[in-house]
Protein backbone atom coordinates (compact mmCIF):
# COMPACT_ATOMS: atom_id res chain seq x y z
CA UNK A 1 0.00 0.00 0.00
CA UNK A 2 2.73 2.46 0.81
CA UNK A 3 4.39 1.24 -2.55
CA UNK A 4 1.06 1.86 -4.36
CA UNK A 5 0.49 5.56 -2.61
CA UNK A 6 4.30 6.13 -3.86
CA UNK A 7 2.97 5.32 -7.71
CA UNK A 8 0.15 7.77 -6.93
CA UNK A 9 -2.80 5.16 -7.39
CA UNK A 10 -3.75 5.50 -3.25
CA UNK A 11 -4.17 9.18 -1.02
CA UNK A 12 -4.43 8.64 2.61
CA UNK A 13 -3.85 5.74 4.40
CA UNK A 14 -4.91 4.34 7.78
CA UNK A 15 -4.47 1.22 10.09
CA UNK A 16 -6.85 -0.28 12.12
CA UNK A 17 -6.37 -2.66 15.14
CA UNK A 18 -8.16 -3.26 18.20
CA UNK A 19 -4.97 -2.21 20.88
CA UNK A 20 -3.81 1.65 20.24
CA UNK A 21 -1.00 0.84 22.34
CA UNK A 22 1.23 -1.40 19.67
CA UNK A 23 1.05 1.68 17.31
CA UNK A 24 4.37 2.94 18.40
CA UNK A 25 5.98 -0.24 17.79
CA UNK A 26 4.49 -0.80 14.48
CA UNK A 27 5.38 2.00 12.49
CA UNK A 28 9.01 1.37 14.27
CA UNK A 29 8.95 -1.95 12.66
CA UNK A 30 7.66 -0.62 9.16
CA UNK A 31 10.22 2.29 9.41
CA UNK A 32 12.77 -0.11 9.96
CA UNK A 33 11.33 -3.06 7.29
CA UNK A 34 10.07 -0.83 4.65
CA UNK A 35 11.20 3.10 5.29
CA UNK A 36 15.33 2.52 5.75
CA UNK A 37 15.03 -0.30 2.91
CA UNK A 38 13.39 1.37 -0.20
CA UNK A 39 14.24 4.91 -1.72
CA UNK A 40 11.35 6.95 -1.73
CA UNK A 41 8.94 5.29 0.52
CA UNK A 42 6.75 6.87 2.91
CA UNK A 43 5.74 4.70 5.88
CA UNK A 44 3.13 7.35 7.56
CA UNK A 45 -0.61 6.48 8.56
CA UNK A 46 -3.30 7.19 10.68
CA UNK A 47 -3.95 4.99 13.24
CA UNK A 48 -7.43 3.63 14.72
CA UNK A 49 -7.83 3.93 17.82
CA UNK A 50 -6.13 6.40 18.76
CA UNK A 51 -3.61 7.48 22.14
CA UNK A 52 -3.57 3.73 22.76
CA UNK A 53 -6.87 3.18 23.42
CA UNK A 54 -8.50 -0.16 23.35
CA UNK A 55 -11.59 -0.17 21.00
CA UNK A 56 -12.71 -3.48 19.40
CA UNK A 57 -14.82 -1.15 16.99
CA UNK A 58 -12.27 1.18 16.08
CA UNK A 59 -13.01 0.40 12.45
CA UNK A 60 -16.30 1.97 12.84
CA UNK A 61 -14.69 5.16 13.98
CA UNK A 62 -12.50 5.16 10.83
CA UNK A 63 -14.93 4.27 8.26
CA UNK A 64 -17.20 6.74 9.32
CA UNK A 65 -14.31 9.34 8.33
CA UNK A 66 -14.22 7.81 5.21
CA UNK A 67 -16.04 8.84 2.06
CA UNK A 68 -18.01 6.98 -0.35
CA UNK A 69 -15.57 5.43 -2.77
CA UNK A 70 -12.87 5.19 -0.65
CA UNK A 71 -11.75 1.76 -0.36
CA UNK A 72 -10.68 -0.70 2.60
CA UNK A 73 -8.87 -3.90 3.11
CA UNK A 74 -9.87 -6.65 5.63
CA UNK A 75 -7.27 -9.24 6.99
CA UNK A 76 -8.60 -9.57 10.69
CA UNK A 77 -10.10 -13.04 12.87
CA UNK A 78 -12.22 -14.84 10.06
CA UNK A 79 -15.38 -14.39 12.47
CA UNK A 80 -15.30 -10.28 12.08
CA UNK A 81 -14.78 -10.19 8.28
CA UNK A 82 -18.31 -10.15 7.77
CA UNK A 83 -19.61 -7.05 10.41
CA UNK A 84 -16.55 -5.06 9.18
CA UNK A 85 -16.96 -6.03 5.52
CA UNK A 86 -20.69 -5.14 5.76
CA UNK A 87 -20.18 -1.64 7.62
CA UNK A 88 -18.64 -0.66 5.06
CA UNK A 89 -20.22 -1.41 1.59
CA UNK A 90 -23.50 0.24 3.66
CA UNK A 91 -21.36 3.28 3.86
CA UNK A 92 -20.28 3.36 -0.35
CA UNK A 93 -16.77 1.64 0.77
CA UNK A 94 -15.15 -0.68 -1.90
CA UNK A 95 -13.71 -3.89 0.04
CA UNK A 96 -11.03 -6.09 -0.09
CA UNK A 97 -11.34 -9.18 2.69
CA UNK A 98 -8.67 -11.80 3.45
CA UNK A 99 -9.65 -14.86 2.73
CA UNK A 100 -12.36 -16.90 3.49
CA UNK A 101 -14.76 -14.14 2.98
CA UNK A 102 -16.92 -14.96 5.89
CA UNK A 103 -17.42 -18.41 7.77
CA UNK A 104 -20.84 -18.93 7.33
CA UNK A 105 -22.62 -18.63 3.89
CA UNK A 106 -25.61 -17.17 4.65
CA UNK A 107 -23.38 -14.32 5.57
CA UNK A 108 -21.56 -14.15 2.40
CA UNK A 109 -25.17 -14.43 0.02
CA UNK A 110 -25.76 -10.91 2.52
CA UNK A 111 -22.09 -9.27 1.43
CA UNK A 112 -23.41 -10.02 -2.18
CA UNK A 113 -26.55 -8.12 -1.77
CA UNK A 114 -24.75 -5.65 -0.17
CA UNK A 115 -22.44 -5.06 -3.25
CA UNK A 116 -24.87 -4.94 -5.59
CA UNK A 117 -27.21 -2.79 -3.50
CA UNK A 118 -24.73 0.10 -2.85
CA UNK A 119 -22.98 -0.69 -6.32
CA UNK A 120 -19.40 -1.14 -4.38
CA UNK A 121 -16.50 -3.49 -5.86
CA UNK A 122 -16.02 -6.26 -3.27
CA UNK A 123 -13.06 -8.67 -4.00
CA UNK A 124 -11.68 -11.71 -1.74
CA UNK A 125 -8.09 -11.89 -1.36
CA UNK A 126 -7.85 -15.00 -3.26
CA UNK A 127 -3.68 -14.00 -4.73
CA UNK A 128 -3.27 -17.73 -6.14
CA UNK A 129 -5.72 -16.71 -8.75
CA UNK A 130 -2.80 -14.21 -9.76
CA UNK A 131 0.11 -17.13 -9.96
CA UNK A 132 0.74 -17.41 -12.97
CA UNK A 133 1.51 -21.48 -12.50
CA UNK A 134 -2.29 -21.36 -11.45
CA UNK A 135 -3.48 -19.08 -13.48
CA UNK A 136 -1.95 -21.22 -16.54
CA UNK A 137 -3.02 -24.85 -15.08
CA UNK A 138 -6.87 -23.05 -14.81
CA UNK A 139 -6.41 -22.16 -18.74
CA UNK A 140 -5.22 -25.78 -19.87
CA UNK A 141 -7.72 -27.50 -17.11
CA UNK A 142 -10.35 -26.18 -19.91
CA UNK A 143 -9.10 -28.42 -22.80
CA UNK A 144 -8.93 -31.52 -20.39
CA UNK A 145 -12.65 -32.22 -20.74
CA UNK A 146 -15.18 -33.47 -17.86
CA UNK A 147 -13.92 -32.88 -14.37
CA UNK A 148 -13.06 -36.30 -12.86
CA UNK A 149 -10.48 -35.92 -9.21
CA UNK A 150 -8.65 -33.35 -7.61
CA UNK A 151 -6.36 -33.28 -4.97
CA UNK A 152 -5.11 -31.12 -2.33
CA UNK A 153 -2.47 -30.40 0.20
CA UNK A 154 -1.51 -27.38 2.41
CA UNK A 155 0.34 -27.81 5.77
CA UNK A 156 2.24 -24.83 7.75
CA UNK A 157 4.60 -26.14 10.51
CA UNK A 158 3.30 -26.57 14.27
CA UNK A 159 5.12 -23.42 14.97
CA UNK A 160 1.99 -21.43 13.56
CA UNK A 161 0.06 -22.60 17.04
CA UNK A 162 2.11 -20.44 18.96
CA UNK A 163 1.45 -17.60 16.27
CA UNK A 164 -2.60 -18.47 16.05
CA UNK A 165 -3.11 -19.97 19.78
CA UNK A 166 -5.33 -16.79 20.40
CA UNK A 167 -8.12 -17.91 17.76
CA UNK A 168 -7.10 -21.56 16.72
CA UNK A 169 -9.76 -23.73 17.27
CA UNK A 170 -12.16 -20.82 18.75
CA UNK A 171 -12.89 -18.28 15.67
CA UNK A 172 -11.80 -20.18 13.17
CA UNK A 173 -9.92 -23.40 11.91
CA UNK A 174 -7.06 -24.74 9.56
CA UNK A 175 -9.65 -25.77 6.83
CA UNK A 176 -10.67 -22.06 6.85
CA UNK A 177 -7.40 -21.13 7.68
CA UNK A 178 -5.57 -22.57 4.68
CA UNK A 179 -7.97 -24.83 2.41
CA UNK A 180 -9.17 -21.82 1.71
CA UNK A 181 -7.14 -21.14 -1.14
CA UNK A 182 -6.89 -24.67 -2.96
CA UNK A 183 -10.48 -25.04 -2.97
CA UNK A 184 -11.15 -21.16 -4.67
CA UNK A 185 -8.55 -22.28 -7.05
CA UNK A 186 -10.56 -25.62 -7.56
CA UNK A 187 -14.15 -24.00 -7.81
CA UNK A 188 -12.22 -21.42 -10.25
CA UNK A 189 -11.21 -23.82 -12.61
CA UNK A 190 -14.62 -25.45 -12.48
CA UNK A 191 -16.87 -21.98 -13.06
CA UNK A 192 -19.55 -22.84 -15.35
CA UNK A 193 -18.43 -26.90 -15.63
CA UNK A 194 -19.43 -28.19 -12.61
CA UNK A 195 -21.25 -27.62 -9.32
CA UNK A 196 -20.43 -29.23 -5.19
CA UNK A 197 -23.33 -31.16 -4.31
CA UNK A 198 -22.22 -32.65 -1.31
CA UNK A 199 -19.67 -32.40 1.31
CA UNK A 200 -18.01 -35.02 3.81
CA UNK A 201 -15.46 -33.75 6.55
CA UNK A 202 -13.01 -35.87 8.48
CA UNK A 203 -10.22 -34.38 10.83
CA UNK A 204 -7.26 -35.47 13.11
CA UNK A 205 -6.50 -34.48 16.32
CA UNK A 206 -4.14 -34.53 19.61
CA UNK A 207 -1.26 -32.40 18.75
CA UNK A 208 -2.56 -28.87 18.74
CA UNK A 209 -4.56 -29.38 22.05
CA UNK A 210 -1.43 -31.49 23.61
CA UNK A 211 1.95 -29.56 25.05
CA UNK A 212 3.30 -27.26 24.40
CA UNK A 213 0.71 -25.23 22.70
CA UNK A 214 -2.54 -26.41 24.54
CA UNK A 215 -5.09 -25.12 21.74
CA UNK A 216 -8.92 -25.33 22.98
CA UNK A 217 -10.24 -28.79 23.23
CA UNK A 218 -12.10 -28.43 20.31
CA UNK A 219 -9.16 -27.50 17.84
CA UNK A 220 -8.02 -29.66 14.97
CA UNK A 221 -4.61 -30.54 13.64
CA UNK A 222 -5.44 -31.91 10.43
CA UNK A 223 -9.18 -31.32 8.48
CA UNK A 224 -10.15 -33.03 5.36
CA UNK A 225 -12.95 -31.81 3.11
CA UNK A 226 -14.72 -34.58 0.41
CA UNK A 227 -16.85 -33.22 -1.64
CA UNK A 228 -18.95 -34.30 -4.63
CA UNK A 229 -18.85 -32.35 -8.07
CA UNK A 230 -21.51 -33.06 -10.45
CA UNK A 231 -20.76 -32.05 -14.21
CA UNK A 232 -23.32 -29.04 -15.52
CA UNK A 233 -23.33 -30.32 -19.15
CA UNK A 234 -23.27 -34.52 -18.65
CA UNK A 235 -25.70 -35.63 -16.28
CA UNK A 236 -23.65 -38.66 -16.10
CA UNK A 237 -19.91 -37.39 -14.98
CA UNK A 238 -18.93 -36.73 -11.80
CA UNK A 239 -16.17 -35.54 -9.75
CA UNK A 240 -14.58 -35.99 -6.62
CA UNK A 241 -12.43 -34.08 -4.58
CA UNK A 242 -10.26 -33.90 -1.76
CA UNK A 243 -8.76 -30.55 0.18
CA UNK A 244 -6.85 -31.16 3.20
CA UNK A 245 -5.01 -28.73 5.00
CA UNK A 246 -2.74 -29.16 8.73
CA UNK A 247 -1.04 -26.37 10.83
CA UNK A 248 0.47 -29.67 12.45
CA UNK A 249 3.47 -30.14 9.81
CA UNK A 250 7.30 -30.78 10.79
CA UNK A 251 9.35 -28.25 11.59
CA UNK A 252 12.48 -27.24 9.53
CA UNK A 253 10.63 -28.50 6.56
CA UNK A 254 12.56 -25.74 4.26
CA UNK A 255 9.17 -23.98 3.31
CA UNK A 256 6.18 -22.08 5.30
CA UNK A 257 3.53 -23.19 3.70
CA UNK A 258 3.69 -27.27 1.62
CA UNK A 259 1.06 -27.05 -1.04
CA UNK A 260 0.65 -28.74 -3.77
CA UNK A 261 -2.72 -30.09 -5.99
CA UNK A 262 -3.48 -32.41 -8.44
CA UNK A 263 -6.18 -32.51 -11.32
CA UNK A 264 -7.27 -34.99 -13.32
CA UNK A 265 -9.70 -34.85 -16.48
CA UNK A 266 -11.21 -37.01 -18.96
CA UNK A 267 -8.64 -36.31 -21.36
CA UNK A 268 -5.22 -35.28 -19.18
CA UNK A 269 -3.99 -34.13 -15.92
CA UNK A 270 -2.38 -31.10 -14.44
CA UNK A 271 0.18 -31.90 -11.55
CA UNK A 272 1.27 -28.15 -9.52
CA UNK A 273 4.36 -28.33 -6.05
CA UNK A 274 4.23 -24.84 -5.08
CA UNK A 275 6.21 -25.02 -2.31
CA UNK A 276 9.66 -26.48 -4.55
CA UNK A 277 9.82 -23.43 -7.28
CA UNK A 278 13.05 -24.96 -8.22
CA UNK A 279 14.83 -22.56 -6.32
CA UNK A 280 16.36 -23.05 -3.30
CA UNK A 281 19.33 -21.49 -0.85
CA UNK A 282 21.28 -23.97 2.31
CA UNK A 283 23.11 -22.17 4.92
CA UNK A 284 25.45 -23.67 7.53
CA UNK A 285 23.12 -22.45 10.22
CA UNK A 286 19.22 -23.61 8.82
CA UNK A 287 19.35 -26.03 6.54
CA UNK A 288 17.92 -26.11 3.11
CA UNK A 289 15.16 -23.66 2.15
CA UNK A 290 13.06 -23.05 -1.07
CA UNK A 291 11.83 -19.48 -1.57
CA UNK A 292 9.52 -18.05 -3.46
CA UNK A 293 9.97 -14.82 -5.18
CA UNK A 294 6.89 -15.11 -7.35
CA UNK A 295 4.52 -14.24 -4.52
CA UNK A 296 6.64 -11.20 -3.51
CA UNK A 297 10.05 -9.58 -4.33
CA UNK A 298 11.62 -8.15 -1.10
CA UNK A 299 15.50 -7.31 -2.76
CA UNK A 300 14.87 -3.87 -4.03
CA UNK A 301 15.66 -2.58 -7.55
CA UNK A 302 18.80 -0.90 -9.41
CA UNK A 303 17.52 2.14 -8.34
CA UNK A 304 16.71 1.28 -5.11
CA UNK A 305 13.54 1.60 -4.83
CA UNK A 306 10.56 -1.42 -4.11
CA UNK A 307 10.37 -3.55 -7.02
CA UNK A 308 7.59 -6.11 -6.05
CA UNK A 309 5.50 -4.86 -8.28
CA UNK A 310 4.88 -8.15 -10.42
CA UNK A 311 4.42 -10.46 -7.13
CA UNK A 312 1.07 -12.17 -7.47
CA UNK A 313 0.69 -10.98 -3.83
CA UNK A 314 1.63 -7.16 -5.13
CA UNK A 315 -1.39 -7.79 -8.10
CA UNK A 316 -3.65 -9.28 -6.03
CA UNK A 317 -4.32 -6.19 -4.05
CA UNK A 318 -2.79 -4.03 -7.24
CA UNK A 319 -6.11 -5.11 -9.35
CA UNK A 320 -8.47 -4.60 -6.36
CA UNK A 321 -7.34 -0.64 -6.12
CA UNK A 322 -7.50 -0.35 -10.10
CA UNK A 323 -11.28 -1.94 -9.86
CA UNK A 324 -11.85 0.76 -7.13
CA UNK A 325 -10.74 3.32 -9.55
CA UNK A 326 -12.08 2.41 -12.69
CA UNK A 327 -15.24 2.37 -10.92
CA UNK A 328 -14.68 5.93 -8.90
CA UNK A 329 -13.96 7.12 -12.46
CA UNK A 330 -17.43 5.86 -14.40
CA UNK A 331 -15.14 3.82 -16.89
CA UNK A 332 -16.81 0.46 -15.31
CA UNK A 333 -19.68 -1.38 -12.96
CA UNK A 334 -18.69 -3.27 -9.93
CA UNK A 335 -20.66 -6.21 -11.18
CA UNK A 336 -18.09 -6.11 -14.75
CA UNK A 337 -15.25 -7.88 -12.75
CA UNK A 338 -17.28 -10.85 -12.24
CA UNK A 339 -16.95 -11.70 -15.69
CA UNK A 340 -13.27 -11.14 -15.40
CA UNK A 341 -12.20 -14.42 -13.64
CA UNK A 342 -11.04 -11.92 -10.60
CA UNK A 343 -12.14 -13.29 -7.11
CA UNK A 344 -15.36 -11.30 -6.70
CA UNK A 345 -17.38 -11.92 -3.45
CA UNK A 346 -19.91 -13.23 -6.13
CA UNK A 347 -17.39 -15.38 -7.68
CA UNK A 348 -16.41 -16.89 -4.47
CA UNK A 349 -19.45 -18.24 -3.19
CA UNK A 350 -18.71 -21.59 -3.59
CA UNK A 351 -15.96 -21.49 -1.78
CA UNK A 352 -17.72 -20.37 1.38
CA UNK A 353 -20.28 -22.67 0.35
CA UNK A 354 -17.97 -26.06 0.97
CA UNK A 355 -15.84 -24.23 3.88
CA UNK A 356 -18.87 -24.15 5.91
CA UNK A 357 -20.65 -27.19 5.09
CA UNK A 358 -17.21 -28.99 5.88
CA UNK A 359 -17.73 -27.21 9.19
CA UNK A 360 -21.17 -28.46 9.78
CA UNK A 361 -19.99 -32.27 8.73
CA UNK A 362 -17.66 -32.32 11.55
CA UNK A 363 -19.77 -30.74 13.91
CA UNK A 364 -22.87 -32.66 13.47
CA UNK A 365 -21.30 -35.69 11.83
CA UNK A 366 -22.69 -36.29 8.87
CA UNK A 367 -22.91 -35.10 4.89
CA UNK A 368 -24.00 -31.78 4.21
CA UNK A 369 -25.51 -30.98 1.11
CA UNK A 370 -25.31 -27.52 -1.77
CA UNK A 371 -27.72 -26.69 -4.05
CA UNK A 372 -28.95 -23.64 -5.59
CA UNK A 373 -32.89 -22.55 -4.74
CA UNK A 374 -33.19 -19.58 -6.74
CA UNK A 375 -30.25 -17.35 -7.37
CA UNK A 376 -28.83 -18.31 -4.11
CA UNK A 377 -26.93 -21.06 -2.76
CA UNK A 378 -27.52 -22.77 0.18
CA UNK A 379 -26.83 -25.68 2.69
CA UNK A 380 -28.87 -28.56 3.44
């Protein structure tokens, strides 16, 4: 964002929390990160709330100093992306929200109604949509006919339940958390083939609420999602496919985040790793690790100044600003983008769709079904 305000494509900015109080050490640490690194770069804000006050609503304070058209960006707990997210598309705010969009899809049909009632561009920050690995594999998927299996995998190391003890297992969990992305990716490549029907969740557990981290009793290590795909144009093909994701992985693994998928058509398959971009650096001291600069380039440039710019994770929010714009400006609708493949909160239904249902299998232990009555999609 402070890269983006530097090109001139953003005015004012402003961070909100909950705790006033870590404001000081925040813009010591972006000073330090982002200030003393790059040429040219402006790390000021204004902060929300203010003379380190606690305020859980904060946000409401700063989007009512906001004007209509101005734009904000949700990555908070998964359980307040909808109240925030909602406050302000009533209030003529564009929106970008972390992913998953909400937790429960009855909340996310209301964000789409909200959109399209005060004619605001609401994206979800879906950035694997912006790889272009993925966004190549979704182009060739096309030419592999009927949808048959697909696989996938996404782990972060047990490390992340120190990071995420203060909502793991309570607001949210790891299918949320991180299946998140693989199945968006998933119900991308499948827009306008096939449709979930069904939905089966299974999950391991014992490490997470075991020492040393001591998660709630209810948290999971490992969640897998099953769900059925039925094929729009052939009554008689149908998928299957599996999303798993763990914040239970090995340690010193040599990457954050393991992911990798797997898709398989009538007439070929598409195999994506991730996490091994064949490029990787050992030092004496850690090991063996694989980076990957395609999500975001921290070295700066000749001139040194941020050069990032053609990260997927830089795009992701780069496109959600232009949207903002280009509608500000009169040149387009909000409702255009969903015809652009970008990961509109209409275009991401689905993906809130299984999320929850898989949340509702292990709860009440059994299948949950998806169907559409009407325009709407819904859970049975």
């Amino acid at each position: 964002m402070f890269d983006l305000r530097r090109l001139g494509k953003i005015g004012k900015l402003g961070m909100v929390g909950v705790n006033g109080g870590k404001f000081p050490a925040i813009r010591q640490h972006l000073q330090e990160n982002i200030g003393n690194v790059y040429k040219d770069m402006d790390t000021s804000f204004e902060e929300y709330p203010k003379e380190g006050n606690i305020d859980p609503e904060a946000y409401k304070d700063a989007i009512n100093k906001m004007s209509p058209g101005d734009a904000i960006i949700v990555f908070t707990p998964d359980s307040t992306h909808y109240p925030i997210s909602l406050y302000a598309m009533e209030r003529g705010i564009h929106v970008l929200v972390t992913k998953p969009a909400t937790k429960l899809l009855s909340h996310h049909n209301e964000l789409i109604a909200a959109a399209r009632k005060h004619n605001v561009v609401c994206f979800v920050e879906h950035h694997k949509r912006f790889d272009p690995v993925y966004s190549d594999a979704k182009a060739r998927a096309q030419a592999l006919g009927e949808f048959n299996f697909f696989n996938a995998w996404m782990s972060q190391p047990k490390s992340q339940l120190e990071t995420f003890r203060a909502w793991a297992g309570k607001d949210s969990d790891i299918s949320y958390y991180l299946s998140s992305h693989h199945i968006d990716i998933c119900c991308w490549i499948l827009q306008d083939k096939a449709v979930p029907t069904r939905v089966v969740a299974s999950a391991a557990t014992g490490i997470a609420t075991g020492e040393p981290y001591n998660c709630v009793p209810q948290t999971e290590d490992t969640i897998t999602l099953l769900v059925d795909w039925q094929s729009i144009k052939s009554l008689g093909h149908k998928g299957t496919a599996v999303y798993t994701a763990s914040w239970t992985a090995p340690m010193k693994a040599g990457v954050h985040s393991a992911q990798h998928w797997y898709y398989m058509g009538s007439k070929g398959d598409i195999n994506v790793d991730q996490a091994h971009r064949g490029y990787d650096i050992t030092v004496d001291e850690t090991g063996k690790t694989w980076y990957n600069p395609f999500y975001m380039k921290y070295s700066p440039s000749e001139t040194g100044h941020f050069d990032g710019q053609r990260g997927y994770g830089y795009i992701s929010i780069e496109k959600f600003i232009d949207a903002a714009r280009e509608v500000n400006a009169g040149v387009a609708k909000p409702s255009d983008y969903d015809g652009h493949g970008y990961p509109t909160i209409t275009n991401t239904v689905l993906t809130t769709a299984i999320l929850n249902a898989g949340r509702i299998s292990l709860d009440e232990k059994r299948a949950v079904g998806i169907k559409k009555n009407g325009d709407e999609w819904i859970l049975e």
